[in-house]
PDB file of N, CA and C in Angstrom:
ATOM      1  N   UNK A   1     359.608 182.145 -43.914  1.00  0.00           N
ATOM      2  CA  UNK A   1     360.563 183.232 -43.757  1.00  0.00           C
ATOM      3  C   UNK A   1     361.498 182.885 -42.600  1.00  0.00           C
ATOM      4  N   UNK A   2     363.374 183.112 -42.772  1.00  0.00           N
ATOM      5  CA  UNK A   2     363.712 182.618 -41.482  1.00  0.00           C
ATOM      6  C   UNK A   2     364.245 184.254 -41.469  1.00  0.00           C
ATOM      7  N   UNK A   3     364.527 184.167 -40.137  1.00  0.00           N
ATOM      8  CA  UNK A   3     364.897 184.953 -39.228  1.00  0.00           C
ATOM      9  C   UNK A   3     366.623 184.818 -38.784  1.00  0.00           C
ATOM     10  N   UNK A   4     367.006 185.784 -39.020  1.00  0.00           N
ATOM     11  CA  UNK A   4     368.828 186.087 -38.275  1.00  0.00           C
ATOM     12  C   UNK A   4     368.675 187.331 -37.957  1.00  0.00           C
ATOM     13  N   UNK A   5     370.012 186.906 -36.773  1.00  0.00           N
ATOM     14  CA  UNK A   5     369.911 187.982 -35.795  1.00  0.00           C
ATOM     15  C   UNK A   5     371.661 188.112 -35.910  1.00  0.00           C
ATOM     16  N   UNK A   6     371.501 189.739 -36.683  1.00  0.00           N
ATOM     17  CA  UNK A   6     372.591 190.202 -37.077  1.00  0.00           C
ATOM     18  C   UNK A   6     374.096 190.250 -36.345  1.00  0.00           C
ATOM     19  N   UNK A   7     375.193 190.308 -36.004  1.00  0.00           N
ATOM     20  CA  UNK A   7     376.271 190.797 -34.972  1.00  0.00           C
ATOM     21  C   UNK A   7     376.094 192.507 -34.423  1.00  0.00           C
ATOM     22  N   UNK A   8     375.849 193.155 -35.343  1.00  0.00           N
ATOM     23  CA  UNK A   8     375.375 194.703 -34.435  1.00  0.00           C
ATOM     24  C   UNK A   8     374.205 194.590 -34.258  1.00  0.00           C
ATOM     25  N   UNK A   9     373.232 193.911 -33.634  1.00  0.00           N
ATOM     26  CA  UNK A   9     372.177 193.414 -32.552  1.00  0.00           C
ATOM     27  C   UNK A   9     370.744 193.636 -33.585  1.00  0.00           C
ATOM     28  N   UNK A  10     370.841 194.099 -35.085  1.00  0.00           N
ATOM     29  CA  UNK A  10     369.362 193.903 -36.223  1.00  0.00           C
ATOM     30  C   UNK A  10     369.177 193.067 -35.922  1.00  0.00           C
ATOM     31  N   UNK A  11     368.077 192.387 -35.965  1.00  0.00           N
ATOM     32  CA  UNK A  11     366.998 191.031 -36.886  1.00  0.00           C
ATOM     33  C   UNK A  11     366.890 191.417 -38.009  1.00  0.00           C
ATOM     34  N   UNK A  12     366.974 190.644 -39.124  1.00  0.00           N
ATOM     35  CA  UNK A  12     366.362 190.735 -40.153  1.00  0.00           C
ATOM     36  C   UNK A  12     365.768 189.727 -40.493  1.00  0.00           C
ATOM     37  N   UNK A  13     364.688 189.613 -41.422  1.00  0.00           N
ATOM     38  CA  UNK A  13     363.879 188.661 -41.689  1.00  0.00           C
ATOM     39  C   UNK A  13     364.575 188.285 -43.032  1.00  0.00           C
ATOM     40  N   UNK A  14     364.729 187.239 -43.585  1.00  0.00           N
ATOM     41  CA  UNK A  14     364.869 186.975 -44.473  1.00  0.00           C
ATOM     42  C   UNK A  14     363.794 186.261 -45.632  1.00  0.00           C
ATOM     43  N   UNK A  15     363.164 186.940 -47.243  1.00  0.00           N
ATOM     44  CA  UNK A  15     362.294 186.257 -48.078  1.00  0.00           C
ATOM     45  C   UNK A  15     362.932 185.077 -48.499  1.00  0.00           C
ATOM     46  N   UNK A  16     362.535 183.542 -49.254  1.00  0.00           N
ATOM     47  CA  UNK A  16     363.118 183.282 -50.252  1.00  0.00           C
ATOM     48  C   UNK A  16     363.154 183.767 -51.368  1.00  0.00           C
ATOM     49  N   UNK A  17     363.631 183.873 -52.191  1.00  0.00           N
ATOM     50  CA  UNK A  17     363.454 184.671 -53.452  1.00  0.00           C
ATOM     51  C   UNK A  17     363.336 183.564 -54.697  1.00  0.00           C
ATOM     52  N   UNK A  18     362.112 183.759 -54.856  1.00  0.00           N
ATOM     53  CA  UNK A  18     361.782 182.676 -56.363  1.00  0.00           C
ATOM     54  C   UNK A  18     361.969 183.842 -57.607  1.00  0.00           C
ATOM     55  N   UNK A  19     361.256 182.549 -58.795  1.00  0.00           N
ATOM     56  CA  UNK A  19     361.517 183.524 -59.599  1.00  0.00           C
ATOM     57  C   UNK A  19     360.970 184.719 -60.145  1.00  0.00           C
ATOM     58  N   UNK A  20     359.471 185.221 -59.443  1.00  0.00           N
ATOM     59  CA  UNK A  20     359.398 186.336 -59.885  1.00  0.00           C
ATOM     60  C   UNK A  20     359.954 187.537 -59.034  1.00  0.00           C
ATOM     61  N   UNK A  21     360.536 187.331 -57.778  1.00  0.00           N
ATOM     62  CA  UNK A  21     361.306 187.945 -56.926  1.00  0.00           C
ATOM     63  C   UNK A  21     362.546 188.276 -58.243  1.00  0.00           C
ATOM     64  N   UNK A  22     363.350 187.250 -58.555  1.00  0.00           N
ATOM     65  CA  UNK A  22     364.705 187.498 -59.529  1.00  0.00           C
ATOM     66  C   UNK A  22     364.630 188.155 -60.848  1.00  0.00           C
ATOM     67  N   UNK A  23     363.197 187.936 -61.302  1.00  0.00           N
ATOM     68  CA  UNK A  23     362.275 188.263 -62.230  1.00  0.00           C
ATOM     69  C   UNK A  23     361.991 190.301 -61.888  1.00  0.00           C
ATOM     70  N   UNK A  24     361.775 190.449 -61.002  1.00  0.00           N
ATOM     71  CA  UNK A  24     361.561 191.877 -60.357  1.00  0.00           C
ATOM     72  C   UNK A  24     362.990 192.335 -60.347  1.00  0.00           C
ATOM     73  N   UNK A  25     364.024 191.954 -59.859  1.00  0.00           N
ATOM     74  CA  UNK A  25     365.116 191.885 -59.812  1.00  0.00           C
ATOM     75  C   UNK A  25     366.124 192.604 -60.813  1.00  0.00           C
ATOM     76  N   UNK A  26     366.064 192.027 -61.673  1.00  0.00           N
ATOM     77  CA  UNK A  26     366.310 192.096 -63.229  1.00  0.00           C
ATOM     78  C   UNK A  26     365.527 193.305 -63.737  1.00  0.00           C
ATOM     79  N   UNK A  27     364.293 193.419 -63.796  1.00  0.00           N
ATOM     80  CA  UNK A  27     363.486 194.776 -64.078  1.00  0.00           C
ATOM     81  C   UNK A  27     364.033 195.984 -63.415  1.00  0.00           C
ATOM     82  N   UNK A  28     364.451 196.125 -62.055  1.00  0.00           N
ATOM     83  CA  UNK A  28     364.622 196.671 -61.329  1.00  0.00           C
ATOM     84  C   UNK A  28     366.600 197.313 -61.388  1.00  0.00           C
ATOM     85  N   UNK A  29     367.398 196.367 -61.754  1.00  0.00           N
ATOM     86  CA  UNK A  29     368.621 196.719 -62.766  1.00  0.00           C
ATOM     87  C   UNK A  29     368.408 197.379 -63.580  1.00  0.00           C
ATOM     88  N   UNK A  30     367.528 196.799 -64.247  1.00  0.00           N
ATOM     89  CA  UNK A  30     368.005 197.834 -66.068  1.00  0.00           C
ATOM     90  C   UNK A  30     368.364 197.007 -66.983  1.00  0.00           C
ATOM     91  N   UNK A  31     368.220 197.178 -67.896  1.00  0.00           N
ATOM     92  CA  UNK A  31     368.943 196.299 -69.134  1.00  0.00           C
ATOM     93  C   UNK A  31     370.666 196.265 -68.930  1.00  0.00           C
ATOM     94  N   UNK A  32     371.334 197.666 -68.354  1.00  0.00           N
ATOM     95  CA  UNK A  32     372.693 197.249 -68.486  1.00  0.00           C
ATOM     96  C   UNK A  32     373.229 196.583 -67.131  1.00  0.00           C
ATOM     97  N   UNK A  33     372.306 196.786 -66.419  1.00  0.00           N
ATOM     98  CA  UNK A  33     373.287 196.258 -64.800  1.00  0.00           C
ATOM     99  C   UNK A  33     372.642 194.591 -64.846  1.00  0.00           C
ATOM    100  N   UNK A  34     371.500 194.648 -65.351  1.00  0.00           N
ATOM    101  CA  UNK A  34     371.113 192.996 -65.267  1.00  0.00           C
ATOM    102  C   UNK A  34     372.150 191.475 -65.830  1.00  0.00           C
ATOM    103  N   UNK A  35     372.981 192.727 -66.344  1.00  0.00           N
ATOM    104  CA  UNK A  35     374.262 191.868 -66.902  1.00  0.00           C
ATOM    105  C   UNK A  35     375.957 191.989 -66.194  1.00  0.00           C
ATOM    106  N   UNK A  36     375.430 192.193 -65.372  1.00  0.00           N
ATOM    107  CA  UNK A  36     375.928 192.851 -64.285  1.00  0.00           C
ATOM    108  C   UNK A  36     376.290 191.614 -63.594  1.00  0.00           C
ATOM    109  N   UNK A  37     377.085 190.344 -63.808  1.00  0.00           N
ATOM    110  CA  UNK A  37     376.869 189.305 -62.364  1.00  0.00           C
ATOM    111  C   UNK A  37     377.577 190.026 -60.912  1.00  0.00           C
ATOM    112  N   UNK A  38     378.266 190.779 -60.832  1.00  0.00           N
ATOM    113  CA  UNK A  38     378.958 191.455 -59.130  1.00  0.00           C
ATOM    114  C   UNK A  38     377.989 191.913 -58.701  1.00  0.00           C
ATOM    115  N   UNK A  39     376.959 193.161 -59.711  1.00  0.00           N
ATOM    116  CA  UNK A  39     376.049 193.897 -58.673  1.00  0.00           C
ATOM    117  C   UNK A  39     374.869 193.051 -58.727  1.00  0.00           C
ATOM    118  N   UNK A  40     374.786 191.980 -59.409  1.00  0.00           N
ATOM    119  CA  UNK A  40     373.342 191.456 -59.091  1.00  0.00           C
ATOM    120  C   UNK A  40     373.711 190.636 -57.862  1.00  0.00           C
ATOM    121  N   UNK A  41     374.720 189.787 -58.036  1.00  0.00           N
ATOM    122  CA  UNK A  41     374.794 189.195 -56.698  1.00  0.00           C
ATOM    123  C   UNK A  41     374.910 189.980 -55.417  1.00  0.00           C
ATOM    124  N   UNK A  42     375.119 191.032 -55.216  1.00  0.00           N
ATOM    125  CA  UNK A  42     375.137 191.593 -53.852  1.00  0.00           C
ATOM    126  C   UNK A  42     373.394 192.299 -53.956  1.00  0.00           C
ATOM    127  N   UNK A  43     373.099 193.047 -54.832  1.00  0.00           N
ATOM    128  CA  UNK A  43     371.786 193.119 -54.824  1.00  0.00           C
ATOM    129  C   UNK A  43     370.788 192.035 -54.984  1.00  0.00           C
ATOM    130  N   UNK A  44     371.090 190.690 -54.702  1.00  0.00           N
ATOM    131  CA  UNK A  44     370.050 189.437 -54.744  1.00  0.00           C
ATOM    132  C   UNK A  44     370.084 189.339 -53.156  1.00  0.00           C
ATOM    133  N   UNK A  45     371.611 189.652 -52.667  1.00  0.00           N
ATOM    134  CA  UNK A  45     371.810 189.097 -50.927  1.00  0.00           C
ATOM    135  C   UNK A  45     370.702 190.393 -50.189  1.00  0.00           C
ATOM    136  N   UNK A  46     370.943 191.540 -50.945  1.00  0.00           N
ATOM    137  CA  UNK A  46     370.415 192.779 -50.491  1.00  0.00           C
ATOM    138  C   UNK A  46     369.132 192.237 -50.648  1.00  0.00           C
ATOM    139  N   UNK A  47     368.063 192.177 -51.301  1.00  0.00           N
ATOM    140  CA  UNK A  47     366.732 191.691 -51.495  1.00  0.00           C
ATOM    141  C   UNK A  47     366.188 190.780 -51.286  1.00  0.00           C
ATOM    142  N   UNK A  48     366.994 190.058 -50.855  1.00  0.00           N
ATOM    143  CA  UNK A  48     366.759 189.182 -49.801  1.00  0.00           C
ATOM    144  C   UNK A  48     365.633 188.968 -48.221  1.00  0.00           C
ATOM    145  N   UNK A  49     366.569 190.560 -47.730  1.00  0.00           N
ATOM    146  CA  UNK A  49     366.107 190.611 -46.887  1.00  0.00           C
ATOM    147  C   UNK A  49     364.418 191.592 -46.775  1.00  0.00           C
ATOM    148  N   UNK A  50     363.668 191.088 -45.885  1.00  0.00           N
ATOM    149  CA  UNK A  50     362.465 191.312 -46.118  1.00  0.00           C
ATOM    150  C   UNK A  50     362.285 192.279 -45.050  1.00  0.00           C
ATOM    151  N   UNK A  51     362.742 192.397 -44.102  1.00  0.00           N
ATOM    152  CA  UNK A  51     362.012 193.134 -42.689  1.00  0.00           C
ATOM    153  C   UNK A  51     363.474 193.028 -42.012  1.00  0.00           C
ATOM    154  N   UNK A  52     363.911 195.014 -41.200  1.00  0.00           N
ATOM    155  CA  UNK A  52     364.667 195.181 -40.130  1.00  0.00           C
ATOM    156  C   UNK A  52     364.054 195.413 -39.524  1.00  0.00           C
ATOM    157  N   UNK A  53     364.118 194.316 -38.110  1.00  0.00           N
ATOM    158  CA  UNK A  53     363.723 194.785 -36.258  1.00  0.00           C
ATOM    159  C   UNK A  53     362.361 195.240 -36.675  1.00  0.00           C
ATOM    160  N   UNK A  54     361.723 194.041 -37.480  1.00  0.00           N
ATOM    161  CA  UNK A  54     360.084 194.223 -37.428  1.00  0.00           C
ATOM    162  C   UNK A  54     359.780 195.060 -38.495  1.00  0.00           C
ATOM    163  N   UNK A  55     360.554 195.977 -39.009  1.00  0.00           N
ATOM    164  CA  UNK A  55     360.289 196.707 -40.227  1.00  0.00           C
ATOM    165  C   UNK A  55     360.117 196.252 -41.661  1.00  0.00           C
ATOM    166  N   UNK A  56     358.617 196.074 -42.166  1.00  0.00           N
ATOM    167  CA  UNK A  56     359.125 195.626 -43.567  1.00  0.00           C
ATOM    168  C   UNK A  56     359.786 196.199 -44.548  1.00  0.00           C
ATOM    169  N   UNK A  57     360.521 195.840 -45.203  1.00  0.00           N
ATOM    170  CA  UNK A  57     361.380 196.498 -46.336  1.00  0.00           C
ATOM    171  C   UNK A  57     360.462 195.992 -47.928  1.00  0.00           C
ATOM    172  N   UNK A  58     359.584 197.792 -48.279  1.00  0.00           N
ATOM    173  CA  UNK A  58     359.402 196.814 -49.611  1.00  0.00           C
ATOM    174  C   UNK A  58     360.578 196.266 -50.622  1.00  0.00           C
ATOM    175  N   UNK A  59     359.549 195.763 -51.357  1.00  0.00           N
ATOM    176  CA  UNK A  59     361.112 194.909 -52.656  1.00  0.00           C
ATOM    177  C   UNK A  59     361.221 196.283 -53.260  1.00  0.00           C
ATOM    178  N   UNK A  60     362.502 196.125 -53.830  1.00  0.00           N
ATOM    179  CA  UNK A  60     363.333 197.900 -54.405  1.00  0.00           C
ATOM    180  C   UNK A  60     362.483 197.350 -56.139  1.00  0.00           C
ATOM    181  N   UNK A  61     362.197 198.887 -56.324  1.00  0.00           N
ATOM    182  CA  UNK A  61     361.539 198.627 -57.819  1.00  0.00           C
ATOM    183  C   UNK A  61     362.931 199.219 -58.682  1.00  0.00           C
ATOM    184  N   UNK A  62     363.403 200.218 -58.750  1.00  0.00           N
ATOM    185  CA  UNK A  62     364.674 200.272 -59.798  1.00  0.00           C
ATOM    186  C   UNK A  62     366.151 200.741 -58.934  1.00  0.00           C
ATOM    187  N   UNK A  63     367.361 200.903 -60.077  1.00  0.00           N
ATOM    188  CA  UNK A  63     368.343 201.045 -59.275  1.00  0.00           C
ATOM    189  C   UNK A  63     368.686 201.430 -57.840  1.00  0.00           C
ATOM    190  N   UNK A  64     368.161 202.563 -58.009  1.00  0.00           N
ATOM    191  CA  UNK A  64     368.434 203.881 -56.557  1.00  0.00           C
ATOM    192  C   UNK A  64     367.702 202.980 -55.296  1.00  0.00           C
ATOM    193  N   UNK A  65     366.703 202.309 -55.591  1.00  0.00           N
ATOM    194  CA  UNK A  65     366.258 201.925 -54.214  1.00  0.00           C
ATOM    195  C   UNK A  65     366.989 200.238 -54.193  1.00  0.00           C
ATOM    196  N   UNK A  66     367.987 200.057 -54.952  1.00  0.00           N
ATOM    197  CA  UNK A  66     368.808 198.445 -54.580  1.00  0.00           C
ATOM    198  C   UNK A  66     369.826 199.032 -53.744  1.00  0.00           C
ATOM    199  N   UNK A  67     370.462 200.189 -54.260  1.00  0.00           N
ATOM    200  CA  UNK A  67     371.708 200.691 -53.518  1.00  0.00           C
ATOM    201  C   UNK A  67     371.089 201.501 -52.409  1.00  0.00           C
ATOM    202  N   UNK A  68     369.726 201.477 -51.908  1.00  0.00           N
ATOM    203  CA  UNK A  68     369.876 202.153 -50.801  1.00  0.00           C
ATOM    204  C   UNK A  68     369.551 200.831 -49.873  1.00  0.00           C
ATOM    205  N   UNK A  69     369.017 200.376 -50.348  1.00  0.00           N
ATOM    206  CA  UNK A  69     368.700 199.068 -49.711  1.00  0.00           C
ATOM    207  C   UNK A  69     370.415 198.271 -49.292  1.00  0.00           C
ATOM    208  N   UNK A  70     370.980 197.988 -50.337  1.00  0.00           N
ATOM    209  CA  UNK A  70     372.612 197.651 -49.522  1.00  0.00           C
ATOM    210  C   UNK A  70     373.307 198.765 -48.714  1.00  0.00           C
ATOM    211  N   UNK A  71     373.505 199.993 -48.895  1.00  0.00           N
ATOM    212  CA  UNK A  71     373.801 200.834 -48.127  1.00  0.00           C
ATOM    213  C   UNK A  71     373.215 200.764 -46.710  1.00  0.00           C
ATOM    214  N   UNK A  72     372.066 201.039 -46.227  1.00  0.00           N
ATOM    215  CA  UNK A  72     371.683 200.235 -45.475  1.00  0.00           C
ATOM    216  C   UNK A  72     372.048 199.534 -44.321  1.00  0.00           C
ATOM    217  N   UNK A  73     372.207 198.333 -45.251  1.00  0.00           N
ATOM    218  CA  UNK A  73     372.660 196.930 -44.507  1.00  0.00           C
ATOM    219  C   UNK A  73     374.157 196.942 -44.329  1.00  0.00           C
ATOM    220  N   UNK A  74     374.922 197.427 -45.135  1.00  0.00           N
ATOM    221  CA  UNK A  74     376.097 197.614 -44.966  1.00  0.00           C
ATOM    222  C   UNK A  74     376.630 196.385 -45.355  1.00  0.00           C
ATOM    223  N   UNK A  75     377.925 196.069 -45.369  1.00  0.00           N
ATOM    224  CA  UNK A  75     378.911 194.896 -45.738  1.00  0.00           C
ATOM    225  C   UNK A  75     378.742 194.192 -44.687  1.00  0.00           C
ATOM    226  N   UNK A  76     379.340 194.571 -43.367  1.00  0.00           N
ATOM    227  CA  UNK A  76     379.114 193.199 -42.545  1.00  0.00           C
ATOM    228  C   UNK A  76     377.706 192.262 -42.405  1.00  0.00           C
ATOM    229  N   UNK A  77     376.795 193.084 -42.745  1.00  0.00           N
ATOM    230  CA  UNK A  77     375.068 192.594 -42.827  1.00  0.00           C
ATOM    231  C   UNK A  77     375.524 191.849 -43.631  1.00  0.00           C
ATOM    232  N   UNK A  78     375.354 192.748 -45.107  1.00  0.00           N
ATOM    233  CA  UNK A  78     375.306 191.886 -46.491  1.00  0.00           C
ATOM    234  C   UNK A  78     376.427 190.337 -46.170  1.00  0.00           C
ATOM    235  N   UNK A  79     377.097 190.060 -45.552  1.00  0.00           N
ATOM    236  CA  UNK A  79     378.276 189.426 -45.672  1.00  0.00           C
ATOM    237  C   UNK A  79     377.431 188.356 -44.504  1.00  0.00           C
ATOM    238  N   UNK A  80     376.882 188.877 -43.676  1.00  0.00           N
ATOM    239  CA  UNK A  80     376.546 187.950 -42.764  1.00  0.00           C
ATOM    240  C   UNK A  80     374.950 187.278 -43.355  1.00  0.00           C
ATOM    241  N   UNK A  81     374.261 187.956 -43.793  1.00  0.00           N
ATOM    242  CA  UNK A  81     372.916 187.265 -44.694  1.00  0.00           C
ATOM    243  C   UNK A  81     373.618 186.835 -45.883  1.00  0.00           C
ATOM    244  N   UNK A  82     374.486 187.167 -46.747  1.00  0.00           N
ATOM    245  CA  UNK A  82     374.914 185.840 -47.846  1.00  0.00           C
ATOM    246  C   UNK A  82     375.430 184.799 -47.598  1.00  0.00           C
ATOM    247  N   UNK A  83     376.030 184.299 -46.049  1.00  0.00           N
ATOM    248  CA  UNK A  83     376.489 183.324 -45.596  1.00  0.00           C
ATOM    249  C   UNK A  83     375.142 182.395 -45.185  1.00  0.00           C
ATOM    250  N   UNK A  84     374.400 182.997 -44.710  1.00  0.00           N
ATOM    251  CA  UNK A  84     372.893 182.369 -44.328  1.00  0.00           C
ATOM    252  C   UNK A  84     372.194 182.131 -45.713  1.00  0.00           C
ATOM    253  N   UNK A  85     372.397 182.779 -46.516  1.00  0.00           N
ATOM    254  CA  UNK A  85     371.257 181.867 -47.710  1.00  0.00           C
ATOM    255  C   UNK A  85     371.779 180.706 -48.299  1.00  0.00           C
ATOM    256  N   UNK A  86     370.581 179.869 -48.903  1.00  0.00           N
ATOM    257  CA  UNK A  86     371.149 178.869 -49.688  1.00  0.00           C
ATOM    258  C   UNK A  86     371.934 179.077 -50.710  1.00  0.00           C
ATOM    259  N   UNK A  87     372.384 178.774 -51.008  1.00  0.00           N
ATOM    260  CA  UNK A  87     373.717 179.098 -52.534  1.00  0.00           C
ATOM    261  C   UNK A  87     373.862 178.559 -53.129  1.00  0.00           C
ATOM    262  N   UNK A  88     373.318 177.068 -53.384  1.00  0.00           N
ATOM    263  CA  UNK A  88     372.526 175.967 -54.226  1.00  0.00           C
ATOM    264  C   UNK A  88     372.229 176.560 -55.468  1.00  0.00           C
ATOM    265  N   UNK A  89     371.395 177.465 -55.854  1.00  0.00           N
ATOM    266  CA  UNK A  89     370.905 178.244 -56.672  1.00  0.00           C
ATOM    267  C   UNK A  89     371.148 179.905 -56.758  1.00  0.00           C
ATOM    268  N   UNK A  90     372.141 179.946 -58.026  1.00  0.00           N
ATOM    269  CA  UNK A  90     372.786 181.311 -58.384  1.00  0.00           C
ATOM    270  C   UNK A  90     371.397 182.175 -58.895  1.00  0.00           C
ATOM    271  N   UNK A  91     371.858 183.838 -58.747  1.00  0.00           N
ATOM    272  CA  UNK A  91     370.120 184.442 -58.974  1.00  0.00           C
ATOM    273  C   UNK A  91     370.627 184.536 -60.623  1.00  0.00           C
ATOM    274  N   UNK A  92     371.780 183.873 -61.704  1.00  0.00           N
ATOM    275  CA  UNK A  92     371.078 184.028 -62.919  1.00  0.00           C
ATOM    276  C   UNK A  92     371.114 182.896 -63.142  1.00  0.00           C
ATOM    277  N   UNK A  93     371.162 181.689 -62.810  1.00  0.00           N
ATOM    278  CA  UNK A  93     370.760 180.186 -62.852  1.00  0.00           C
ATOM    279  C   UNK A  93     369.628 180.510 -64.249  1.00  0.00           C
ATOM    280  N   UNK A  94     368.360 180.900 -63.857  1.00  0.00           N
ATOM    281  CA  UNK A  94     366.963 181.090 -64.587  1.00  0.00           C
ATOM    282  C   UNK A  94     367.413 181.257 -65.985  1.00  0.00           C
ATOM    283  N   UNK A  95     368.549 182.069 -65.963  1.00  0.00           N
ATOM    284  CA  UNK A  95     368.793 182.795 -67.527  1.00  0.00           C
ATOM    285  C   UNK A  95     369.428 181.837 -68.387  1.00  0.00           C
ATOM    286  N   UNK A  96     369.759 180.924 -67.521  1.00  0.00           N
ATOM    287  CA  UNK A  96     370.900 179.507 -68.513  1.00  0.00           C
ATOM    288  C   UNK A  96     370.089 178.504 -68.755  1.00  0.00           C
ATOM    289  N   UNK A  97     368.914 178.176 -68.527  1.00  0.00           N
ATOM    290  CA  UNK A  97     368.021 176.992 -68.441  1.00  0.00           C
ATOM    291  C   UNK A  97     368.166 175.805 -69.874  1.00  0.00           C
ATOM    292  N   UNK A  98     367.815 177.213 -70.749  1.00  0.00           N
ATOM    293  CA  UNK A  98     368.597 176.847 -71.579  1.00  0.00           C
ATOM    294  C   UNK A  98     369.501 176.530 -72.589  1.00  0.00           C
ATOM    295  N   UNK A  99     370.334 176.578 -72.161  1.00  0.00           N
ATOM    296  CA  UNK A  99     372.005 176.328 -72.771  1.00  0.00           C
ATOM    297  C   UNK A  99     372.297 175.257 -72.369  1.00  0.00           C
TER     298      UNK A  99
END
């Protein structure tokens, strides 16, 4: 787990997110938002994060708790933890495997 230390003075911990994290993810959308690439990508940066200032954050099980979870963190967070993750690997990569 790494650790950043936000510009308005949070820590947050950051999970990696494999695939049953993206896997939860997707459950946790819905059938119509999972097709969703804008809100999944800000809700992948959002779920990301694991723990504020020592607090764990469970993983959000459906919609209402992704958007409270980015609400939250707000844009400059979200903006400053999507610059910190790897980006190597998109969260619907899994769904193209194969094509």
């Amino acid at each position: 787990m790494e650790t950043l230390k936000l510009k308005d003075g949070r820590v947050v911990d950051l999970r990696e997110m494999g695939a049953l994290d993206r896997l939860r993810l997707f459950k946790a959308a819905g059938p119509d938002l999972s097709r969703n690439d804008a809100w999944l990508s800000m809700a992948f940066v959002a779920c990301a994060a694991a723990a504020i200032d020592g607090v764990p954050l469970p993983f959000p099980v459906n919609e209402q708790q992704v958007e409270a979870l980015v609400g939250r963190l707000g844009d400059a967070s979200l903006d400053e933890i999507s610059a910190k993750l790897d980006t190597r690997v998109e969260p619907l990569d899994l769904c193209q495997l194969g094509n």
